[in-house]
N, C-alpha and C. Protein backbone atom coordinates (compact mmCIF):
# COMPACT_ATOMS: atom_id res chain seq x y z
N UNK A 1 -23.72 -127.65 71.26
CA UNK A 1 -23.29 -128.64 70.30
C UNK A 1 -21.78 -128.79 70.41
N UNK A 2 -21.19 -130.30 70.46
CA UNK A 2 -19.52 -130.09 70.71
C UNK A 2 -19.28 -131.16 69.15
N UNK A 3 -18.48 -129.78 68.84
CA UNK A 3 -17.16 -130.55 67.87
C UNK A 3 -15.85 -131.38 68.35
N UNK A 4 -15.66 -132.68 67.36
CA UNK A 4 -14.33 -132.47 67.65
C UNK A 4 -13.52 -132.24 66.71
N UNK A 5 -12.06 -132.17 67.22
CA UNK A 5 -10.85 -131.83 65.88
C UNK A 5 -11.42 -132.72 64.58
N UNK A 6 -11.66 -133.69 64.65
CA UNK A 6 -11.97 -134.49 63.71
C UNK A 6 -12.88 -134.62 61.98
N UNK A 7 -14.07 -133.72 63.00
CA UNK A 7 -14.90 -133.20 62.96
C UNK A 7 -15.17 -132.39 61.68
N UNK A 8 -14.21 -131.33 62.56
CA UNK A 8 -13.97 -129.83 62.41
C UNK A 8 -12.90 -130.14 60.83
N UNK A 9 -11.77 -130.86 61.11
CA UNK A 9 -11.12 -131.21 59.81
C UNK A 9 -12.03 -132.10 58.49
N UNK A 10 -12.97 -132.74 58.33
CA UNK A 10 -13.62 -133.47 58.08
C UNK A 10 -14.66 -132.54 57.06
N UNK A 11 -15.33 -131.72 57.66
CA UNK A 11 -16.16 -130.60 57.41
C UNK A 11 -15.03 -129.59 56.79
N UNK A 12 -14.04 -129.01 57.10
CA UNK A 12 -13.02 -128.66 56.32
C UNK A 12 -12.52 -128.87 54.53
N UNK A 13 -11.97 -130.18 54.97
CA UNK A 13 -11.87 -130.88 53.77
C UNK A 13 -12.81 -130.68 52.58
N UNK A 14 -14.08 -131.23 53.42
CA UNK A 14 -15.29 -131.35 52.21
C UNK A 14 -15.12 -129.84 51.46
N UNK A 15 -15.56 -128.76 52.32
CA UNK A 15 -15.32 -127.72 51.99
C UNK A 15 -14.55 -127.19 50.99
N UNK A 16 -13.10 -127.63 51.24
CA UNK A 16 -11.88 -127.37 50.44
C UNK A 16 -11.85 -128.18 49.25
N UNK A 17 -12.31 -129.28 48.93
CA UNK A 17 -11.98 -130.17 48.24
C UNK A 17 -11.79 -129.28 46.84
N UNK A 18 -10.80 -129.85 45.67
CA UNK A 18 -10.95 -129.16 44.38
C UNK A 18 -11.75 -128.98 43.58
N UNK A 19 -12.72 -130.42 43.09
CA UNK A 19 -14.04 -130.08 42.61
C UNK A 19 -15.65 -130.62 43.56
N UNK A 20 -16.04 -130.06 42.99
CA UNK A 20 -17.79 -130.11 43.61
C UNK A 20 -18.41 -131.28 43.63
N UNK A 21 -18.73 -131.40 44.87
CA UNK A 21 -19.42 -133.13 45.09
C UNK A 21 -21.00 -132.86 44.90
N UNK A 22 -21.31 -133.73 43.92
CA UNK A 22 -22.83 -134.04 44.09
C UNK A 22 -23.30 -135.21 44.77
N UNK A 23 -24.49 -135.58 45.08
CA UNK A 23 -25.23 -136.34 45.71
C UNK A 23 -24.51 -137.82 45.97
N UNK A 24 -24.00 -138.56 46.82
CA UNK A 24 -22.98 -139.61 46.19
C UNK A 24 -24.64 -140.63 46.06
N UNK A 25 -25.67 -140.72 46.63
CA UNK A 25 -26.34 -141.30 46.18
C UNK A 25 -27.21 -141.59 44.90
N UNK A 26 -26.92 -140.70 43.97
CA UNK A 26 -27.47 -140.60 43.24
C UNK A 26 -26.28 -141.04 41.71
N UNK A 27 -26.59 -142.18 41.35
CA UNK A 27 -25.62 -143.14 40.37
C UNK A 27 -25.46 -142.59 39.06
N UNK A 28 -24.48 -142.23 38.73
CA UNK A 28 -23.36 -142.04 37.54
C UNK A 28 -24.11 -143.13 36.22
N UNK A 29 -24.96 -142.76 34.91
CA UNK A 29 -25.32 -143.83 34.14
C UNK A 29 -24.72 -143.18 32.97
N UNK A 30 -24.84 -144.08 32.21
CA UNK A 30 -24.04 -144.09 30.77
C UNK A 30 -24.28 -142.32 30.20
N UNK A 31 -23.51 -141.69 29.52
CA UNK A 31 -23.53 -140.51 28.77
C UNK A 31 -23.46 -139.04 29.93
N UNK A 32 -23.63 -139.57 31.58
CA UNK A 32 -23.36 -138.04 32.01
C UNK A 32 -21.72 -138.13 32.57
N UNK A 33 -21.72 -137.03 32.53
CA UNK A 33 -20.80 -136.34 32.59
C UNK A 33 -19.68 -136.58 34.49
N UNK A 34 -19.41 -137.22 34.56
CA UNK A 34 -19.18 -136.99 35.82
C UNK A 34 -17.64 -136.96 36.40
N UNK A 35 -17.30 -137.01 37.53
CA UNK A 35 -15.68 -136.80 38.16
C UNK A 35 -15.75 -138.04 39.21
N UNK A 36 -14.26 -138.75 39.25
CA UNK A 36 -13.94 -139.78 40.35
C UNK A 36 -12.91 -139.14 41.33
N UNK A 37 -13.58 -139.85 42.66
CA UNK A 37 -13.02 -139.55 44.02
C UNK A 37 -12.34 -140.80 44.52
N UNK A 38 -10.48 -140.31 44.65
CA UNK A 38 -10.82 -141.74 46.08
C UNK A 38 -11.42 -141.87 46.84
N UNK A 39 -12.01 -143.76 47.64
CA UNK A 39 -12.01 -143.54 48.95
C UNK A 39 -11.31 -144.83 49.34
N UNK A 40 -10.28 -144.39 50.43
CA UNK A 40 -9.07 -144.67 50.94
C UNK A 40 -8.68 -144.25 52.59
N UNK A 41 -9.78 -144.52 53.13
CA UNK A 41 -9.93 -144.54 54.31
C UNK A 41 -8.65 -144.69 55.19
N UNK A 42 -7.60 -143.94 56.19
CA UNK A 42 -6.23 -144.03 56.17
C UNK A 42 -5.28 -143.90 55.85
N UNK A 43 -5.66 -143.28 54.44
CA UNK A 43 -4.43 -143.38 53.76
C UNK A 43 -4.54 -141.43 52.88
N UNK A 44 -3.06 -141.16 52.81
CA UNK A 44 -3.11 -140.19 52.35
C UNK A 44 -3.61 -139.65 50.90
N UNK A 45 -4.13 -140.43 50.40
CA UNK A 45 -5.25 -139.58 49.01
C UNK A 45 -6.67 -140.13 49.00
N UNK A 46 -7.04 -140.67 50.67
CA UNK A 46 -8.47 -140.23 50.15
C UNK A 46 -9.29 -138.99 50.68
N UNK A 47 -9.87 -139.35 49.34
CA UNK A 47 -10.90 -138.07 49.07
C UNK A 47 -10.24 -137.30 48.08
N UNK A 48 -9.08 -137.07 47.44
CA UNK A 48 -7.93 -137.12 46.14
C UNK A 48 -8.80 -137.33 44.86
N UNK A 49 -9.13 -136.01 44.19
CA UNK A 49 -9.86 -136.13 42.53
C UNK A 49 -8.85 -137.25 41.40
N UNK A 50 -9.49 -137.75 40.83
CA UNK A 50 -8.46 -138.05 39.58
C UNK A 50 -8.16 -136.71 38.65
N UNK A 51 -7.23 -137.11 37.84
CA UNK A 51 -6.31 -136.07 37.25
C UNK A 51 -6.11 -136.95 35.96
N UNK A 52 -5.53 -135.95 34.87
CA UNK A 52 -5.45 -136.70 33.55
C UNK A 52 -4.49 -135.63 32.94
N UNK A 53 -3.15 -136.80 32.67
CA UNK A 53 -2.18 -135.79 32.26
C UNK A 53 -0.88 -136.93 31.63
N UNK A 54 -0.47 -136.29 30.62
CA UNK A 54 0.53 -137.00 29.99
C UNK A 54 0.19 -138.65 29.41
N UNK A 55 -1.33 -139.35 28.83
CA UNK A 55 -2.14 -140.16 28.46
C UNK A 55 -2.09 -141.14 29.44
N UNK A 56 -1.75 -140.36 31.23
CA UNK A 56 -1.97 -141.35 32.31
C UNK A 56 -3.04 -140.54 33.24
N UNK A 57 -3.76 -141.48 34.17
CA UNK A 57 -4.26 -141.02 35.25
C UNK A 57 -3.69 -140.99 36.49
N UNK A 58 -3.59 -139.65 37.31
CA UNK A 58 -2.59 -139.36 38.81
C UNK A 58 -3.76 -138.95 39.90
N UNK A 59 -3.12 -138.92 41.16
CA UNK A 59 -3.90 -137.91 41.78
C UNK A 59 -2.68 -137.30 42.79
N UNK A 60 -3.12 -136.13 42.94
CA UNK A 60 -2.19 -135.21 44.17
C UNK A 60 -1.38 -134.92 43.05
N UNK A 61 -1.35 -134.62 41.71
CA UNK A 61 -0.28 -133.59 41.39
C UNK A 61 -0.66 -131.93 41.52
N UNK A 62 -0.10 -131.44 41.12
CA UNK A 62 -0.28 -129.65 41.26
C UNK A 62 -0.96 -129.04 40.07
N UNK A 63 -1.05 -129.62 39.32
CA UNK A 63 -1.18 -129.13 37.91
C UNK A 63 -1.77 -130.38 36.53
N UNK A 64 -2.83 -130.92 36.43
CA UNK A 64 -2.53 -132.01 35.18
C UNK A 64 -2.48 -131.55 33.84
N UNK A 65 -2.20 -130.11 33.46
CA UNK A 65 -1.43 -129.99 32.39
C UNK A 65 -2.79 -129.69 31.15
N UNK A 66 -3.82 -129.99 32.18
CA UNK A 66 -4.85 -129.61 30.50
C UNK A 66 -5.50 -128.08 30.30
N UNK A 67 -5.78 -128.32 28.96
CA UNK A 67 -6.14 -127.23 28.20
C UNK A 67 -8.14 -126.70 28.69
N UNK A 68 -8.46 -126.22 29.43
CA UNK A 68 -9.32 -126.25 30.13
C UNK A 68 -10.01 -124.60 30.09
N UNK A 69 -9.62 -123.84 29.49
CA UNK A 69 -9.87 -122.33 29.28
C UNK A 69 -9.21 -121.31 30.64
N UNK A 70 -10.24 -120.45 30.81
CA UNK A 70 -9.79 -119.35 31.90
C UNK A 70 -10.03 -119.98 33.47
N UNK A 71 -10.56 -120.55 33.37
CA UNK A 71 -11.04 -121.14 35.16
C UNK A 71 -10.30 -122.30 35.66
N UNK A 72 -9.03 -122.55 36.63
CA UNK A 72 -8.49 -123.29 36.85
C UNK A 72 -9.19 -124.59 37.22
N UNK A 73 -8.43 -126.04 36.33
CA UNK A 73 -9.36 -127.26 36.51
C UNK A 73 -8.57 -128.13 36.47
N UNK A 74 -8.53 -128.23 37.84
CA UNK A 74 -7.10 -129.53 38.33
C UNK A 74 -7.87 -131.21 38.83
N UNK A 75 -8.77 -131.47 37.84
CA UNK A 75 -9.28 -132.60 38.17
C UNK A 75 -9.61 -133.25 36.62
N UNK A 76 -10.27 -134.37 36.38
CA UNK A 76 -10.53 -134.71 34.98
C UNK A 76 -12.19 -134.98 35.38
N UNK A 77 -12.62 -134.63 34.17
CA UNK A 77 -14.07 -134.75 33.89
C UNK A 77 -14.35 -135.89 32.80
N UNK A 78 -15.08 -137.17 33.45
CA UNK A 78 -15.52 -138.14 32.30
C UNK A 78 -16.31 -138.41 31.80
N UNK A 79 -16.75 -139.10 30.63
CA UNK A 79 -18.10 -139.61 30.39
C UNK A 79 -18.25 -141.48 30.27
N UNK A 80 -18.84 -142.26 30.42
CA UNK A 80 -18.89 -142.97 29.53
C UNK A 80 -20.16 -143.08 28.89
N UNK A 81 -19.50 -144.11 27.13
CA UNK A 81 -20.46 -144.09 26.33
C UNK A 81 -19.90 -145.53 25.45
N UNK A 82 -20.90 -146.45 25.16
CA UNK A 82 -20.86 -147.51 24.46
C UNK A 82 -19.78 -148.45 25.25
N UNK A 83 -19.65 -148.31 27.04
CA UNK A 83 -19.14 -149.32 27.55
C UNK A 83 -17.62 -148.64 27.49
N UNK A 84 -17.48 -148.04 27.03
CA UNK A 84 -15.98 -147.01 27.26
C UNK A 84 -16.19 -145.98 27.87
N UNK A 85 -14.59 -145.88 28.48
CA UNK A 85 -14.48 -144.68 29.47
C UNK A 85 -13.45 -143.48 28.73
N UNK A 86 -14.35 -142.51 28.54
CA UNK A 86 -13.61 -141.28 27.45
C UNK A 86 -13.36 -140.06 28.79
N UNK A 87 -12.47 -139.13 28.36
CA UNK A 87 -12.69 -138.23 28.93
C UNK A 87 -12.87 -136.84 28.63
N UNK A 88 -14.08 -136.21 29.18
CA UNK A 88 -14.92 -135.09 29.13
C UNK A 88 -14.29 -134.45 27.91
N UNK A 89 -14.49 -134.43 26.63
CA UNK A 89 -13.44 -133.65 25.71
C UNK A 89 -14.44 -133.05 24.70
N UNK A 90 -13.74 -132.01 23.53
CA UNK A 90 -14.61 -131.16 22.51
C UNK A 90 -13.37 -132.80 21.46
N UNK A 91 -13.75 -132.34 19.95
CA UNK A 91 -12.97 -132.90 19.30
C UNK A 91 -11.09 -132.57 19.37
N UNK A 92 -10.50 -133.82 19.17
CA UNK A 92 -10.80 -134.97 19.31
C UNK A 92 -10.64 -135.96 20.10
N UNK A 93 -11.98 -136.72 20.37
CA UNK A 93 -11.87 -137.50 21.55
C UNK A 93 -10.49 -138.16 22.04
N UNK A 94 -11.06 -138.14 24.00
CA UNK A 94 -9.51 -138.68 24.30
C UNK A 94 -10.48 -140.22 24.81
N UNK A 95 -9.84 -141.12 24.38
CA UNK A 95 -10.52 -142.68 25.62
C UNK A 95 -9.73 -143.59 25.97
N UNK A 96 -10.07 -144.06 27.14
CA UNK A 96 -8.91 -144.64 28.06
C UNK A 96 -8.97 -146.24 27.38
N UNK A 97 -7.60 -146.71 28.32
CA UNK A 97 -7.60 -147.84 27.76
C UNK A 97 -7.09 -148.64 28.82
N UNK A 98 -7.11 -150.04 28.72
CA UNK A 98 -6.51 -150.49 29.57
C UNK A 98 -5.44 -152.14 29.43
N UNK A 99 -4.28 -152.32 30.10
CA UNK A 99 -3.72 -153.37 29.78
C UNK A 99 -3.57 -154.41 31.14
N UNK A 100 -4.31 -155.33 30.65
CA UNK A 100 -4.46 -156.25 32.04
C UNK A 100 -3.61 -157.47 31.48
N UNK A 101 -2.75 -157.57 30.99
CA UNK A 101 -2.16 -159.00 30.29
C UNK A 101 -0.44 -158.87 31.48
N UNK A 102 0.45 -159.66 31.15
CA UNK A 102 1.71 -159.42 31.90
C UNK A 102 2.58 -158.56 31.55
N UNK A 103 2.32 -157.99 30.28
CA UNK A 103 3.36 -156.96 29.82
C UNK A 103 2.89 -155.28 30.08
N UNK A 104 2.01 -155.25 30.62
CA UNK A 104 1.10 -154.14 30.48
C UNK A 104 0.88 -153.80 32.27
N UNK A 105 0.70 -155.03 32.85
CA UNK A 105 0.68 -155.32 34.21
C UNK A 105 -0.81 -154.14 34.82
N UNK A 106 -1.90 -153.72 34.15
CA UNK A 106 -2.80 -153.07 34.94
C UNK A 106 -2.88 -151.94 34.09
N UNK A 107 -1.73 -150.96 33.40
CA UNK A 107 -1.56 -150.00 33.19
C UNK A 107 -2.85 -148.86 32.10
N UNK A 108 -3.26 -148.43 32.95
CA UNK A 108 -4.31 -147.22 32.46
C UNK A 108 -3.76 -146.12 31.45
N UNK A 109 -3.98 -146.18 30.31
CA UNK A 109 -3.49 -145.09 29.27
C UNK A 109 -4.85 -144.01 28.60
N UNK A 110 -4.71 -143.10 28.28
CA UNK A 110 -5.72 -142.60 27.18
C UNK A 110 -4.84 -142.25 25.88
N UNK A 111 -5.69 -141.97 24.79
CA UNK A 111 -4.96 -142.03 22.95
C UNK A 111 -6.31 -141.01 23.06
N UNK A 112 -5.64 -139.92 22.01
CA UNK A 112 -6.54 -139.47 21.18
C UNK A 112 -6.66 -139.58 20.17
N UNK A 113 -8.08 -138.82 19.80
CA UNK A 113 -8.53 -139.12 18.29
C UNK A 113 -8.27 -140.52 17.37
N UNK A 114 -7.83 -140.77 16.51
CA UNK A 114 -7.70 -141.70 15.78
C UNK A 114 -6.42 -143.08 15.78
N UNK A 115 -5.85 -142.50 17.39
CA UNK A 115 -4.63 -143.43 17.76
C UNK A 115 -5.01 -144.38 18.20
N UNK A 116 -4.38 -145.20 17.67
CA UNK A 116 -4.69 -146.60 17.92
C UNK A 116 -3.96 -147.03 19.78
N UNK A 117 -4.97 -147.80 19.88
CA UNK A 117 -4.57 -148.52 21.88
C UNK A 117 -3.52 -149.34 21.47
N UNK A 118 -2.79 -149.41 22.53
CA UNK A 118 -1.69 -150.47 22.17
C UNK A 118 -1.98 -152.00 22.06
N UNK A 119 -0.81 -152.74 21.83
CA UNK A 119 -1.48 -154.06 21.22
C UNK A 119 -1.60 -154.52 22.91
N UNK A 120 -2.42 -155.45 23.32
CA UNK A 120 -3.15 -156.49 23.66
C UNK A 120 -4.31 -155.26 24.85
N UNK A 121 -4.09 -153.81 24.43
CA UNK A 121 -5.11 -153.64 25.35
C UNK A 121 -6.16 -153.61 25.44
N UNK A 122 -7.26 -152.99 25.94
CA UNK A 122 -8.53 -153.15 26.07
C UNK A 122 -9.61 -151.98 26.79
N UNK A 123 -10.66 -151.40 25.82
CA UNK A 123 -10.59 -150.67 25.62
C UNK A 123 -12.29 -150.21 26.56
N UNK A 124 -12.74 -151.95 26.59
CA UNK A 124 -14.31 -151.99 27.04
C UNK A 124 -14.22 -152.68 28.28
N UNK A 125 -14.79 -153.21 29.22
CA UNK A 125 -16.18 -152.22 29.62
C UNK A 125 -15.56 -151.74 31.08
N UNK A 126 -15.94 -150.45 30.67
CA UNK A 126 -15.87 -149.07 31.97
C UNK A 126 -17.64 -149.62 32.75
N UNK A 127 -17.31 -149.61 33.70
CA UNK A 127 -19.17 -149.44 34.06
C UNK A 127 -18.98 -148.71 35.63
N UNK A 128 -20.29 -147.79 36.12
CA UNK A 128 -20.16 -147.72 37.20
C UNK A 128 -21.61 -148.57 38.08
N UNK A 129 -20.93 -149.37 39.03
CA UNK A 129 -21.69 -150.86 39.63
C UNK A 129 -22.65 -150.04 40.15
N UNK A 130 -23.89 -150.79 40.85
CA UNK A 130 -24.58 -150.67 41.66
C UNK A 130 -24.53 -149.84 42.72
N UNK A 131 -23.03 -149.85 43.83
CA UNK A 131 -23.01 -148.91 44.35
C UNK A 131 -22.10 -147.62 44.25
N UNK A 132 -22.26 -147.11 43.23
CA UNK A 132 -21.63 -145.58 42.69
C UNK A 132 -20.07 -146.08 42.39
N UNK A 133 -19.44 -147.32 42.37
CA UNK A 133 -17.88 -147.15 41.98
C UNK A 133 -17.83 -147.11 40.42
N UNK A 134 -16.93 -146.64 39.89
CA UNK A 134 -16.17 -147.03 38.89
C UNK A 134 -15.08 -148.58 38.83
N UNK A 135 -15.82 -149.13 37.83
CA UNK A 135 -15.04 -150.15 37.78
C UNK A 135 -14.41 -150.84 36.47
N UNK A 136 -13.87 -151.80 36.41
CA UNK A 136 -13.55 -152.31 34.81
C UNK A 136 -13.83 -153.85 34.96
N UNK A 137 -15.16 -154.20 34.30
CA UNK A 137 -16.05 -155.14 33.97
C UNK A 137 -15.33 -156.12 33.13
N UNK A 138 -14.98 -157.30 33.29
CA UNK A 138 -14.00 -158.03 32.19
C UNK A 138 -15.60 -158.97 31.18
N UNK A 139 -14.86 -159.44 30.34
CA UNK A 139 -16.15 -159.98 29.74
C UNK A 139 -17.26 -161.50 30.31
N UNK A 140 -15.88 -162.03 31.85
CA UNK A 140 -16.67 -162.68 32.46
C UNK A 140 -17.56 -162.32 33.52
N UNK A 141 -17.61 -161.03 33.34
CA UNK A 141 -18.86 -160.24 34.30
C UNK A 141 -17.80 -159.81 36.01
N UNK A 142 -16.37 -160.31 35.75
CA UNK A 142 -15.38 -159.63 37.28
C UNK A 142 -15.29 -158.63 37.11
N UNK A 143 -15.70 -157.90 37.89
CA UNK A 143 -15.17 -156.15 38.69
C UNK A 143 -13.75 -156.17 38.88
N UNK A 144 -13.05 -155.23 38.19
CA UNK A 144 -11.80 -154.96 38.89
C UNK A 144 -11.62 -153.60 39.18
N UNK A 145 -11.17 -152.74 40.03
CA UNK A 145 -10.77 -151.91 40.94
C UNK A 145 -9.23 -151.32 40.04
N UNK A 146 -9.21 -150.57 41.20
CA UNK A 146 -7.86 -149.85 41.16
C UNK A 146 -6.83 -149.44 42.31
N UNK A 147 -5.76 -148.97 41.42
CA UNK A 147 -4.62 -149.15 42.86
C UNK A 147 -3.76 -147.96 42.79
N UNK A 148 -3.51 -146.86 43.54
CA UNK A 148 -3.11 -145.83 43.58
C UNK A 148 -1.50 -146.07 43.78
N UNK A 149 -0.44 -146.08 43.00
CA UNK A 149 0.81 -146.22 43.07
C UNK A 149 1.70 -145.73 42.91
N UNK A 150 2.78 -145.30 44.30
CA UNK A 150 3.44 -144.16 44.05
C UNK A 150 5.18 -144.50 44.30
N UNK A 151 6.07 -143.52 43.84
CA UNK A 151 5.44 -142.19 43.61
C UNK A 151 5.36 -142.38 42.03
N UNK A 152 4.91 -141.11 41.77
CA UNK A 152 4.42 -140.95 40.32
C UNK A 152 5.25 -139.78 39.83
N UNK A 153 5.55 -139.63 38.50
CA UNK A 153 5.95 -138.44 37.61
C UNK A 153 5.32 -137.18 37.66
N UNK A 154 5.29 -136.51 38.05
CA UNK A 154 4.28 -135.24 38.33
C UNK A 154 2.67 -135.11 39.40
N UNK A 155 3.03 -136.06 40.08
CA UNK A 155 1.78 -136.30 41.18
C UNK A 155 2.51 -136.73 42.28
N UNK A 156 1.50 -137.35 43.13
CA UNK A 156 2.06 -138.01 43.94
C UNK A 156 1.54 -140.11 44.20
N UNK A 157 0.22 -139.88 43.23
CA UNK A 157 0.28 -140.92 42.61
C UNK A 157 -0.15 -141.50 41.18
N UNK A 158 0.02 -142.47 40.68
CA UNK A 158 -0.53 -142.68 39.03
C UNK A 158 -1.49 -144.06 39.67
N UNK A 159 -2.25 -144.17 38.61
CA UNK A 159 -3.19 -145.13 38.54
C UNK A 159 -3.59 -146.14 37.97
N UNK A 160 -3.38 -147.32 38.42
CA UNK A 160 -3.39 -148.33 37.92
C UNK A 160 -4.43 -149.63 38.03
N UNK A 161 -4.89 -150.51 37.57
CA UNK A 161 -6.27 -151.55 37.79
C UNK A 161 -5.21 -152.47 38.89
N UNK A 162 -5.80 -152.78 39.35
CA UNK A 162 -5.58 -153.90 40.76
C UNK A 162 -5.43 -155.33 40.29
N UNK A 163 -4.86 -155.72 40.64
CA UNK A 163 -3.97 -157.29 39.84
C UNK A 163 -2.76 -157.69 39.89
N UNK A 164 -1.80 -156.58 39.94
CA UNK A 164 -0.30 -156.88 40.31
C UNK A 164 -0.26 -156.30 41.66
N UNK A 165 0.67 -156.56 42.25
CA UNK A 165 1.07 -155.69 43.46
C UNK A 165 2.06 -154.56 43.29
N UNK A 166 2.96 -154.42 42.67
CA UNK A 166 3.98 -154.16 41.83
C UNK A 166 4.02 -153.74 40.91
N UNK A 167 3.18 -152.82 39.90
CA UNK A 167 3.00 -153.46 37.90
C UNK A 167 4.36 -153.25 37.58
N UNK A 168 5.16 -152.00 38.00
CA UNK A 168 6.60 -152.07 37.14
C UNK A 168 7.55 -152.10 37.72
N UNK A 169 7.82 -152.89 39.18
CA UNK A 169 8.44 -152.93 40.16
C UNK A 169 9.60 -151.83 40.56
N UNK A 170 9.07 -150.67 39.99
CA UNK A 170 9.89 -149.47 40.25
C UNK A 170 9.26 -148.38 41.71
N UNK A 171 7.65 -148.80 42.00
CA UNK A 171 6.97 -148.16 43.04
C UNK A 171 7.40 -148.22 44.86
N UNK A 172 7.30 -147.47 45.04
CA UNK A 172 7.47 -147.72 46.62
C UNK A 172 6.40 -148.33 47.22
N UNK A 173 5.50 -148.12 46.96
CA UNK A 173 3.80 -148.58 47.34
C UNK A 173 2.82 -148.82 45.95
N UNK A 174 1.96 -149.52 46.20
CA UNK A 174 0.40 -149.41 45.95
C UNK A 174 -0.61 -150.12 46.27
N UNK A 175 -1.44 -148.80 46.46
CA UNK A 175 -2.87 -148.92 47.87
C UNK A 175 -4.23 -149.22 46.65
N UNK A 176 -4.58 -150.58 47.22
CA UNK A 176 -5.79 -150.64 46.67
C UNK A 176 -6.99 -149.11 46.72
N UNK A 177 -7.83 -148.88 46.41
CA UNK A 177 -8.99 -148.15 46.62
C UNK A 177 -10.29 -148.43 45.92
N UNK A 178 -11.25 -147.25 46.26
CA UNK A 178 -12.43 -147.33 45.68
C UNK A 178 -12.90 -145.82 45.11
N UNK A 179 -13.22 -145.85 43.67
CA UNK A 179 -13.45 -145.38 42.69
C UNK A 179 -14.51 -144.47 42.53
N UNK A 180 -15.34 -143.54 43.44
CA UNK A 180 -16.36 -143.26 43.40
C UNK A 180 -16.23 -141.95 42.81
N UNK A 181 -17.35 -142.54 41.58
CA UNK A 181 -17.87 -141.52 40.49
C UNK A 181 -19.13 -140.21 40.97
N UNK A 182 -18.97 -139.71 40.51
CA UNK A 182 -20.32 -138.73 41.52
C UNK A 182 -20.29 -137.36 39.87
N UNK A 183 -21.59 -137.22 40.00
CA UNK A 183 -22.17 -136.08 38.64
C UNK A 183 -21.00 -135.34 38.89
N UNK A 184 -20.50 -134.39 37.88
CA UNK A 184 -20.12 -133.15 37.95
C UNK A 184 -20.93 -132.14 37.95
N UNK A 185 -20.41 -131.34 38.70
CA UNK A 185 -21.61 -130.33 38.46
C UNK A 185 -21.04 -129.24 37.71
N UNK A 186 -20.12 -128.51 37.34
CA UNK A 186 -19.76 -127.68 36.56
C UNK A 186 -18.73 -127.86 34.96
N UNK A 187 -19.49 -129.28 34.64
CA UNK A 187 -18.31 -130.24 33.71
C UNK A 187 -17.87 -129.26 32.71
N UNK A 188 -16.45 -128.98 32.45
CA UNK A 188 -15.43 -128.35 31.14
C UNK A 188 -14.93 -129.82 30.26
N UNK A 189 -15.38 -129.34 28.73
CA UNK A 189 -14.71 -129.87 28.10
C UNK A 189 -13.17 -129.55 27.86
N UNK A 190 -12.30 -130.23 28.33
CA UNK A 190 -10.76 -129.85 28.82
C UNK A 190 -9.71 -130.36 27.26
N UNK A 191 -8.59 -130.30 26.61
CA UNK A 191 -7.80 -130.93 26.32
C UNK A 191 -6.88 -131.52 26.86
N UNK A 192 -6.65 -132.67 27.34
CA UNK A 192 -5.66 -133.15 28.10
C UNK A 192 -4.21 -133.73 27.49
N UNK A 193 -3.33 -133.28 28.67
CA UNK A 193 -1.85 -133.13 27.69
C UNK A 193 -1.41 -134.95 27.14
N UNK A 194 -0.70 -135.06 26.20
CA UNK A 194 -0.24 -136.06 25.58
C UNK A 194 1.43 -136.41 25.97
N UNK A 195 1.74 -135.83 26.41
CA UNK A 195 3.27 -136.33 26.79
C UNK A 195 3.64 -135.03 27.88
């Protein structure tokens, strides 16, 4: 049987990756529990967990800062429920939000508990499509995506919905991608940091 380098790194990776891949065929539905992967074919964060830290989403930082017990957990665990995208939490809930208008330019936030989303954002619908992505469903039934944009404050990138090229024209880059949700298999309810 011949390997190549390719291969051999490829099979590596999987191996190494930070959290545990389940079945990618098998689809992410409302109330379980699951984790998102880039895929970014070429580019340096795919295959890169999401992360949840400071009420933004990153990937490639070292650390996202949450409260997760004794077992190190450098990825974020989500659920959705009622068309929102929360993440994996005990009380009180954290849920994301999102601002697609011009002042907001894409920008992905989470609030906990009883904090109010900022004004013009939006808070519904998280869905994961037909084929295993995570996406954000507008109410005319468009899919929108996301865009990995760096650099970032404690990562190496933050995360943003796809629509600007630019959102705060302070980035050096940002790379479209694809969102793939896959079960968790060892899901922690985490606290994730707020500033």
């Amino acid at each position: 049987m011949k390997f190549t380098t390719a291969a051999a790194a490829s099979a590596l990776a999987a191996i190494s990756a930070a959290a545990p891949l389940a079945a990618a065929d098998d689809i992410v539905k409302s109330n379980q529990v699951f984790n998102v992967i880039a895929e970014a074919p070429g580019t340096d964060f795919d295959g890169l967990w999401w992360q949840a830290s400071a009420n933004g989403l990153l990937m490639g930082g070292t650390n996202q800062t949450a409260s997760c017990g004794p077992k190190p957990h450098n990825y974020a665990d989500f659920v959705i429920g009622d068309n929102a995208l929360y993440l994996y939490t005990a009380n009180p809930p954290q849920q994301m939000a999102v601002y697609r208008d011009g002042m907001g330019r894409g920008l992905m936030q989470y609030t906990t508990g009883v904090q109010p989303a900022g004004r013009n954002s939006e808070r519904t619908t998280f869905v994961v499509n037909d084929d295993g992505y995570l996406v954000f469903r507008s109410v005319n039934a468009d899919d929108t995506g996301f865009q990995a944009c760096a650099p970032a404050v404690g990562a190496k990138y933050s995360i943003w919905l796809q629509g600007w090229d630019n959102p705060t024209g302070s980035f050096d880059t940002c790379t479209k991608f694809k969102a793939r949700a896959v079960h968790a298999v060892d899901p922690v309810k985490c606290a994730y940091s707020t500033s």
